[in-house]
Protein backbone atom coordinates (compact mmCIF):
# COMPACT_ATOMS: atom_id res chain seq x y z
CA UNK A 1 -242.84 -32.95 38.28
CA UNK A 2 -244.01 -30.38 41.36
CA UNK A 3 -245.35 -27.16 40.28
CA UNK A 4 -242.95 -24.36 40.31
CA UNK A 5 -244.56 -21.09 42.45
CA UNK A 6 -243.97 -19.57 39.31
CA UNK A 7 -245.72 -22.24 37.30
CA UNK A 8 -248.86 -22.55 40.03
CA UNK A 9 -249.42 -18.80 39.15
CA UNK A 10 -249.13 -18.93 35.66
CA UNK A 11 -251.58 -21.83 35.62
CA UNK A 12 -254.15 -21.10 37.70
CA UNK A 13 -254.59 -17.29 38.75
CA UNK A 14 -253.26 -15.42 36.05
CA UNK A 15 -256.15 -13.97 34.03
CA UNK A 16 -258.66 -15.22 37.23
CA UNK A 17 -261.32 -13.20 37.29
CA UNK A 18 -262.84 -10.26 34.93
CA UNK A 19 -260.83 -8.95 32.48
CA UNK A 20 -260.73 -4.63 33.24
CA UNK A 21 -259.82 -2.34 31.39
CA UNK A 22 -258.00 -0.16 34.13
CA UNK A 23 -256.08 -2.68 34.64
CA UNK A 24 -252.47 -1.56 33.29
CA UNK A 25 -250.30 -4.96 34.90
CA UNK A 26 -251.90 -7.04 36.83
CA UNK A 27 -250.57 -10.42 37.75
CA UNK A 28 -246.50 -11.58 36.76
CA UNK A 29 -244.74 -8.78 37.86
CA UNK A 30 -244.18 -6.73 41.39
CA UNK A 31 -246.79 -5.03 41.83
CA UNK A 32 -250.08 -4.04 40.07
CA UNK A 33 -250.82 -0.69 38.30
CA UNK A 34 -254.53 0.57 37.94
CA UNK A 35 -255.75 3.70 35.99
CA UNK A 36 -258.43 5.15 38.99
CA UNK A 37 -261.85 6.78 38.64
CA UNK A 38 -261.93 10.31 38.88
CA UNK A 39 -264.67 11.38 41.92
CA UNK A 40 -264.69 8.45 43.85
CA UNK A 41 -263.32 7.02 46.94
CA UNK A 42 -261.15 4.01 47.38
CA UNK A 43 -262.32 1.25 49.77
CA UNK A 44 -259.99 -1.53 50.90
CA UNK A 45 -261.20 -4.60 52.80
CA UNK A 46 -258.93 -7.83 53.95
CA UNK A 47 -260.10 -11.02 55.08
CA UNK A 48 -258.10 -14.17 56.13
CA UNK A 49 -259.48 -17.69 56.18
CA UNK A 50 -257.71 -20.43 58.07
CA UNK A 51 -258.58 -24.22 57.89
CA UNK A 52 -260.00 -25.22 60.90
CA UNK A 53 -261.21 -22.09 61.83
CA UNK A 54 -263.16 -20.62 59.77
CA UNK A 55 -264.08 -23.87 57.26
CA UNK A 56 -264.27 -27.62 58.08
CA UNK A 57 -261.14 -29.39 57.00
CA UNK A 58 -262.26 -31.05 53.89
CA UNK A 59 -264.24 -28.27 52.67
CA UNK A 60 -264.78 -28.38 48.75
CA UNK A 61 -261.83 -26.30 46.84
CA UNK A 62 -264.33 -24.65 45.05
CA UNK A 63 -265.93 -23.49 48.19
CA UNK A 64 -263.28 -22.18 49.87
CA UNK A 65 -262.16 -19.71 46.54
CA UNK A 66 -265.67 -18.51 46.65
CA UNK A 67 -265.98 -17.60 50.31
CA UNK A 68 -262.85 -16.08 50.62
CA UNK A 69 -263.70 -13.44 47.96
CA UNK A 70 -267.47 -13.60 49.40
CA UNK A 71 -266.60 -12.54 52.48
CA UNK A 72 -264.38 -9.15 51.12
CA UNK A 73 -267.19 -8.70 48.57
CA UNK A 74 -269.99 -8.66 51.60
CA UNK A 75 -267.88 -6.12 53.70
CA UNK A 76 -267.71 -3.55 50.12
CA UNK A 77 -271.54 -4.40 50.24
CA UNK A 78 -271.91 -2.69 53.24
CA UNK A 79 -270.44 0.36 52.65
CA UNK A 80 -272.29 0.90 49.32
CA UNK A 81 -269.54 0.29 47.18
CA UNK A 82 -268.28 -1.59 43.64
CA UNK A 83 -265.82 -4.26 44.04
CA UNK A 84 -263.51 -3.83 41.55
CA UNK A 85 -259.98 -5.39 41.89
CA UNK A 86 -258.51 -8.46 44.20
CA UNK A 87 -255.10 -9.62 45.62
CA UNK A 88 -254.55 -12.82 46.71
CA UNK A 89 -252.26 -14.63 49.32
CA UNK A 90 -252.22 -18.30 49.07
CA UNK A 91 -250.42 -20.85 51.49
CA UNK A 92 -251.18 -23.88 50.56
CA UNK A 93 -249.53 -27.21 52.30
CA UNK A 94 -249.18 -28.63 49.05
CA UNK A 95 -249.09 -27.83 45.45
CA UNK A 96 -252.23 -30.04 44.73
CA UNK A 97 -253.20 -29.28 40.64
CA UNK A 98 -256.48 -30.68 41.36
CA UNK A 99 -257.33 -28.59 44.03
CA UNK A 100 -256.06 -25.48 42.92
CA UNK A 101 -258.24 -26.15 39.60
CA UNK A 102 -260.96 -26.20 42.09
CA UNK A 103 -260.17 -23.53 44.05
CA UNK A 104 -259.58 -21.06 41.53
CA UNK A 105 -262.93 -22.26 39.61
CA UNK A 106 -264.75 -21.15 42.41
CA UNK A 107 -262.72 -17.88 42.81
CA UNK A 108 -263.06 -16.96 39.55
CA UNK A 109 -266.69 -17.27 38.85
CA UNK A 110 -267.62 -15.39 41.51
CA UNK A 111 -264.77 -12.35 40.76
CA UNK A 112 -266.41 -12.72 36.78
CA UNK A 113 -269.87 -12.10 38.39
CA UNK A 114 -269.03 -9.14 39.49
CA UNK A 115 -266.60 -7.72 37.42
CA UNK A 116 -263.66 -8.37 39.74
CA UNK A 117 -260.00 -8.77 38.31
CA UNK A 118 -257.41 -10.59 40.27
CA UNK A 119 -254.32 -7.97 40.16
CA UNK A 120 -251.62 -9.48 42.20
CA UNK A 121 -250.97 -11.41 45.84
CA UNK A 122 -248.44 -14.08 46.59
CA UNK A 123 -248.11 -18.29 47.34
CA UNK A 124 -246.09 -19.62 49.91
CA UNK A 125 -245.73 -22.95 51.85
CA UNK A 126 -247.44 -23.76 54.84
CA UNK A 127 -250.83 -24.46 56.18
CA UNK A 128 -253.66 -24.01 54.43
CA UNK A 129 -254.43 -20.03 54.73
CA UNK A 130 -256.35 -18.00 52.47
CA UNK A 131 -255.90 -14.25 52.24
CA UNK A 132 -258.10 -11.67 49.96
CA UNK A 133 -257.79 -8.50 49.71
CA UNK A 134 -260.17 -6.36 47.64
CA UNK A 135 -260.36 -2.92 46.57
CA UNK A 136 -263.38 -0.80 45.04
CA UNK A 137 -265.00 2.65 44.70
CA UNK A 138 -268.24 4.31 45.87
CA UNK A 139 -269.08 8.05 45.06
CA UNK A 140 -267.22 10.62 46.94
CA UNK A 141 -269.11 10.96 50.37
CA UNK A 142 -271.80 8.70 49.46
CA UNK A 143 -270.55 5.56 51.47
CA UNK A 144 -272.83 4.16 53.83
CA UNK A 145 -271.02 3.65 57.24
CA UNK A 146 -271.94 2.12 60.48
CA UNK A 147 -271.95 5.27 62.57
CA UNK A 148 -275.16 7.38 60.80
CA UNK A 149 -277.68 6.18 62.81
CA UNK A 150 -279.67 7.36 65.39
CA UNK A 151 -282.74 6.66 67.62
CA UNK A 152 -285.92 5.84 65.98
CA UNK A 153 -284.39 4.51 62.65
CA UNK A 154 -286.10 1.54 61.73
CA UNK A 155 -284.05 -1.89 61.41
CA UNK A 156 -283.75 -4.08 58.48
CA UNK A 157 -282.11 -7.34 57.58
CA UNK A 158 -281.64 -8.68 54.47
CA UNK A 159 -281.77 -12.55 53.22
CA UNK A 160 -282.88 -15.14 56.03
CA UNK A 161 -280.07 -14.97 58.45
CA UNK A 162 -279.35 -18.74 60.08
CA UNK A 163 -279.24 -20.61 57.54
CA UNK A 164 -275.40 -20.67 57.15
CA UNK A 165 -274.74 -21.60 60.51
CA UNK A 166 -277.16 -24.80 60.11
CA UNK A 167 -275.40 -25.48 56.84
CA UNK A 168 -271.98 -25.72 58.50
CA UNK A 169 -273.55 -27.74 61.14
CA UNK A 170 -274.54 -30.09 58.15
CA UNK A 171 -270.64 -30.14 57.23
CA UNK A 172 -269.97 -30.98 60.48
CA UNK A 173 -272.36 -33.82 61.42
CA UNK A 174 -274.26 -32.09 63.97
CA UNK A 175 -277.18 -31.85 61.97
CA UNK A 176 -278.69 -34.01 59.49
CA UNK A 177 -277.04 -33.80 56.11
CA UNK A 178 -279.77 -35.51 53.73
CA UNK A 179 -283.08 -33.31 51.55
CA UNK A 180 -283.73 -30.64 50.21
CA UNK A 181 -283.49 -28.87 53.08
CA UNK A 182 -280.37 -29.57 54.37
CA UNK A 183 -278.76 -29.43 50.50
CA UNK A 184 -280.00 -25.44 50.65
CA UNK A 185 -278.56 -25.02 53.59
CA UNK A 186 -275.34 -26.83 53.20
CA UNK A 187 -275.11 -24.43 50.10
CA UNK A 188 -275.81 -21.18 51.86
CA UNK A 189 -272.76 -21.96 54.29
CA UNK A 190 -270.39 -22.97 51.28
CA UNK A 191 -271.67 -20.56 48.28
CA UNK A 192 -272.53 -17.33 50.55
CA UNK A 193 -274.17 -14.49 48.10
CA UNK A 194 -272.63 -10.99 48.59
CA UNK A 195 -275.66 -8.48 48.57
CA UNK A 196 -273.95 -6.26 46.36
CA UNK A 197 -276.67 -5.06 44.50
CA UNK A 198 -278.93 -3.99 47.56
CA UNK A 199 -275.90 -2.75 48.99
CA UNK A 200 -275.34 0.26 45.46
CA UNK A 201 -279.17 0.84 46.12
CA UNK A 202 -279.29 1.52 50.13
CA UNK A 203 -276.56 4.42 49.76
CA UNK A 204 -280.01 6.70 49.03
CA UNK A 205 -282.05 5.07 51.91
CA UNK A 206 -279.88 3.68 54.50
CA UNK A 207 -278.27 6.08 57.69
CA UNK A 208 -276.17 2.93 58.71
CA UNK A 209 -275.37 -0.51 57.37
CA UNK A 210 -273.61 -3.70 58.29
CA UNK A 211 -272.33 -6.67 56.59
CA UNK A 212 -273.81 -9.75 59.05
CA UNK A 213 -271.03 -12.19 59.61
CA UNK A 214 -270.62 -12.65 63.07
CA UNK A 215 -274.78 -12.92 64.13
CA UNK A 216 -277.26 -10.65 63.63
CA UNK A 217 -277.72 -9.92 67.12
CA UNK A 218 -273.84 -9.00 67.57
CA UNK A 219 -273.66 -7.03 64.54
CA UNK A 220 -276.69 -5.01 64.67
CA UNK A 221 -275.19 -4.48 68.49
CA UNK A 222 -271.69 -3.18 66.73
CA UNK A 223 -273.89 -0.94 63.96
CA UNK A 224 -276.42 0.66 67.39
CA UNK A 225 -272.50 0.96 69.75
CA UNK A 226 -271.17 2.78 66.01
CA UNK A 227 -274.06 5.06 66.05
CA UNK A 228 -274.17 6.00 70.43
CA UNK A 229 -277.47 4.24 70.44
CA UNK A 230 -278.77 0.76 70.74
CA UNK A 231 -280.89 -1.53 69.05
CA UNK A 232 -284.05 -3.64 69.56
CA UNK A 233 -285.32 -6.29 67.39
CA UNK A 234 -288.50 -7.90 67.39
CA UNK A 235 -288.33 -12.09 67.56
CA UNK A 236 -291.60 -12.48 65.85
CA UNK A 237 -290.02 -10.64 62.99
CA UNK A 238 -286.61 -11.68 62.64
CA UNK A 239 -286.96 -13.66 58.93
CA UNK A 240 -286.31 -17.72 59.24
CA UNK A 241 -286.21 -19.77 55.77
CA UNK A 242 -288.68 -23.10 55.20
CA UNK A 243 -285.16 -24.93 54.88
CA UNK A 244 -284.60 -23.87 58.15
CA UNK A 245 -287.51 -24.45 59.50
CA UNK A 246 -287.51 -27.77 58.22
CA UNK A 247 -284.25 -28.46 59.68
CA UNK A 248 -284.54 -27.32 63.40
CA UNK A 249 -287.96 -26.37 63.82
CA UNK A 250 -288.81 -22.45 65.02
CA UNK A 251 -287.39 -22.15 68.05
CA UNK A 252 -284.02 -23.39 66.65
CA UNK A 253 -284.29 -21.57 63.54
CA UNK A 254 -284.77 -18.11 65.47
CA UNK A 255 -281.87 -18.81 67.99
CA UNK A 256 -279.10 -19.77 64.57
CA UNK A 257 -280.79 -16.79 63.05
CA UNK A 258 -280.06 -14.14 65.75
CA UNK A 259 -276.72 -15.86 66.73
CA UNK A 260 -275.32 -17.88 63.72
CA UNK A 261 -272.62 -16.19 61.71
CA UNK A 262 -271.41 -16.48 57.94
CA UNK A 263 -274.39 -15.00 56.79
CA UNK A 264 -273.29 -12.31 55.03
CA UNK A 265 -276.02 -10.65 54.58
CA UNK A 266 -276.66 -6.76 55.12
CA UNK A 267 -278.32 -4.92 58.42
CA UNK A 268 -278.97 -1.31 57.87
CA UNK A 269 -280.93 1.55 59.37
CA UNK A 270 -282.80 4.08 57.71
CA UNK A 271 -284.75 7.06 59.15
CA UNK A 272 -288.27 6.74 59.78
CA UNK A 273 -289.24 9.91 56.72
CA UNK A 274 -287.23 7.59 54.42
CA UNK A 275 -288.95 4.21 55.49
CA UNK A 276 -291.79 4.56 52.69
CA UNK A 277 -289.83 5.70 49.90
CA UNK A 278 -287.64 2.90 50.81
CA UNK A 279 -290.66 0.44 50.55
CA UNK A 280 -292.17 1.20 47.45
CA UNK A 281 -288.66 1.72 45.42
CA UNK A 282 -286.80 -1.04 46.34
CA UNK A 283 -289.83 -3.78 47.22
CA UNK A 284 -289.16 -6.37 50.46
CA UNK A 285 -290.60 -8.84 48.10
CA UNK A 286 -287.87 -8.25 45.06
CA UNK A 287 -284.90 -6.98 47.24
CA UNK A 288 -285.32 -9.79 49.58
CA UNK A 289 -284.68 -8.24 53.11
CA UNK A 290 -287.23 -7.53 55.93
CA UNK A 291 -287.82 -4.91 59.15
CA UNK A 292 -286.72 -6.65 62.18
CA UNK A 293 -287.00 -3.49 64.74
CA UNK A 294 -285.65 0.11 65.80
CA UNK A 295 -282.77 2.25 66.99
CA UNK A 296 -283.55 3.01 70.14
CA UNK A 297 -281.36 5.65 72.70
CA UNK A 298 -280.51 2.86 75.09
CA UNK A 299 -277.42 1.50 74.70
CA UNK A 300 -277.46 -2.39 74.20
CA UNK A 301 -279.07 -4.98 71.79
CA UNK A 302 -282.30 -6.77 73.47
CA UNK A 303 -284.02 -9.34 71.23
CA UNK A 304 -287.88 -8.54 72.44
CA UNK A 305 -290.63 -11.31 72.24
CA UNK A 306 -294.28 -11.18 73.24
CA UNK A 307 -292.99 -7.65 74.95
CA UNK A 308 -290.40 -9.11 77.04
CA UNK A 309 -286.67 -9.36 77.01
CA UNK A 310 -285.38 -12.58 75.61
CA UNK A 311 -281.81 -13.37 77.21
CA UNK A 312 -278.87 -13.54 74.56
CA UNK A 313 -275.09 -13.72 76.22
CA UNK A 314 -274.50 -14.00 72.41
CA UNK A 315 -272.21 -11.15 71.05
CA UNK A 316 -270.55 -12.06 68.24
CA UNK A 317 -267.34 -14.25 67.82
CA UNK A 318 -264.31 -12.68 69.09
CA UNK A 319 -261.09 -14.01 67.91
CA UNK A 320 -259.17 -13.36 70.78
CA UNK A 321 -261.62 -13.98 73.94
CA UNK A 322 -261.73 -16.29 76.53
CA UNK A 323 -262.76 -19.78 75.58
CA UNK A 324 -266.45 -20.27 75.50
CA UNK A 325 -267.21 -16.66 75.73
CA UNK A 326 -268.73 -16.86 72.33
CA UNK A 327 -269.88 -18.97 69.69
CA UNK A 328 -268.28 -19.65 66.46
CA UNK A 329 -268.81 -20.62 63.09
CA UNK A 330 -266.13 -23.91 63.45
């Protein structure tokens, strides 16, 4: 017998996710009720992920409820905030049980991780769209934004940007799909991890941060255009994995690193009087992220090697431009 929308609910995404306190109703009836922090600010992010576009048809279940929470949990990251609760629209083609197990599996654990209740959305028919949105707090005036920095801040990246854009080609057959390698890559594309925790700790280093899922080249470009300044990053420095190494050799690995998207990792700024504090509290080496170059007072984003300008007509994926103007991640 089909699932009921009522049923599918009940079954899989009531109780998905942590279990909160503040949470007064949360999913089975209209609308959700919350008991709010006092001195803190809310902050909302939505993200919508359509088959096809931005996930292989075929993608694991699993995969897909993790990355469409990852990617709303990356963009709180970035503004120095705690994820707290989710809504979820679901239009799914089909009511497959097996799937859906899947799906919200993969959902879940990650929302559990991080202490993330599901509160609410809706299912309808149709095909296969994923909608999340979440909603968390951060300290009043303490989020980190992409418009506080300035000229002479130093660049950072975290994680080793790339690698998800080689694991999709991996999905895709573009690259090859067998090792060790190509098994750490093909999981950094599916399983993204939100920097959440570097993300809490930057609010008392960072002028400016970014969450990096359309390139590192084009989002460092959006945080330097935010900020009336511009950005220059050093080749040499921009931070490659072995995996990816492995996979496409340097000269690939630096071109997917400054161009690929679905990272979802963090680029910030911070001013050069903070730079050493930031060092020695929150270690490269533990915190995993690495300087890559400067805000500068020309406008722009040049990618600089061996002291001259590389050429990039890279700028980050655009839904809505012209064919071929940009790259994508499908």
């Amino acid at each position: 017998m089909p699932l009921s929308e009522f049923d599918l609910i009940e079954r899989y995404f009531r109780g998905c996710g942590a279990k909160r306190a503040d949470v007064r109703v949360g999913v089975g009836d209209d609308a959700a009720i919350i008991d709010f922090p006092a001195g803190v600010e809310l902050v909302a992010a939505v993200d919508t992920l359509v088959a096809g576009v931005h996930f292989p048809p075929g993608s694991p279940a699993a995969s897909i409820g993790h990355r469409a929470l990852a990617v709303n949990l990356s963009d709180l990251a970035a503004m120095g905030a705690r994820p707290a609760w989710a809504l979820l629209a679901l239009t799914l083609p089909e009511a497959d049980e097996s799937w859906l197990s899947e799906f919200a599996a993969g959902m879940a654990a990650l929302a559990r991780a991080h202490d993330v209740a599901l509160v609410g959305g809706d299912t309808t028919s149709g095909p296969l769209c994923v909608t999340v949105q979440l909603l968390g707090h951060v300290p009043r005036s303490a989020a980190l934004l992409r418009s506080g920095g300035r000229a002479g801040d130093a660049l950072f990246v975290s994680g080793t940007p790339g690698d998800a854009a080689a694991g999709l080609g991996i999905e895709q057959g573009r690259l090859p799909g067998v090792g060790k390698s190509a098994m750490y890559l093909r999981e950094r594309f599916l399983y993204p991890t939100p920097r959440l925790a570097l993300g809490e700790r930057l609010r008392n280093y960072a002028s400016a941060c970014i969450d990096v899922s359309d390139g590192l080249l084009g989002d460092a470009g959006k945080l330097a255009r935010a900020s009336g300044c511009g950005a220059q990053i050093a080749y040499e420095e921009v931070p490659v994995s072995e995996a990816l190494l492995d996979a496409v050799g340097e000269e690939g690995a630096r071109k997917l690193a400054l161009t690929g998207g679905d990272d979802y990792e963090l680029c910030f700024s911070v001013r050069p009087a903070h730079v050493g504090r930031l060092l020695a509290e929150l270690p490269p080496e533990r915190w995993g992220y690495a300087r890559i170059g400067t805000l500068r007072e020309t406008s722009g984003a040049d990618v600089l090697r061996g002291g001259a300008v590389m050429s990039f007509s890279y700028s980050g994926y655009d839904h809505f431009s012209p064919p071929d103007a940009t790259s994508h991640n499908t």
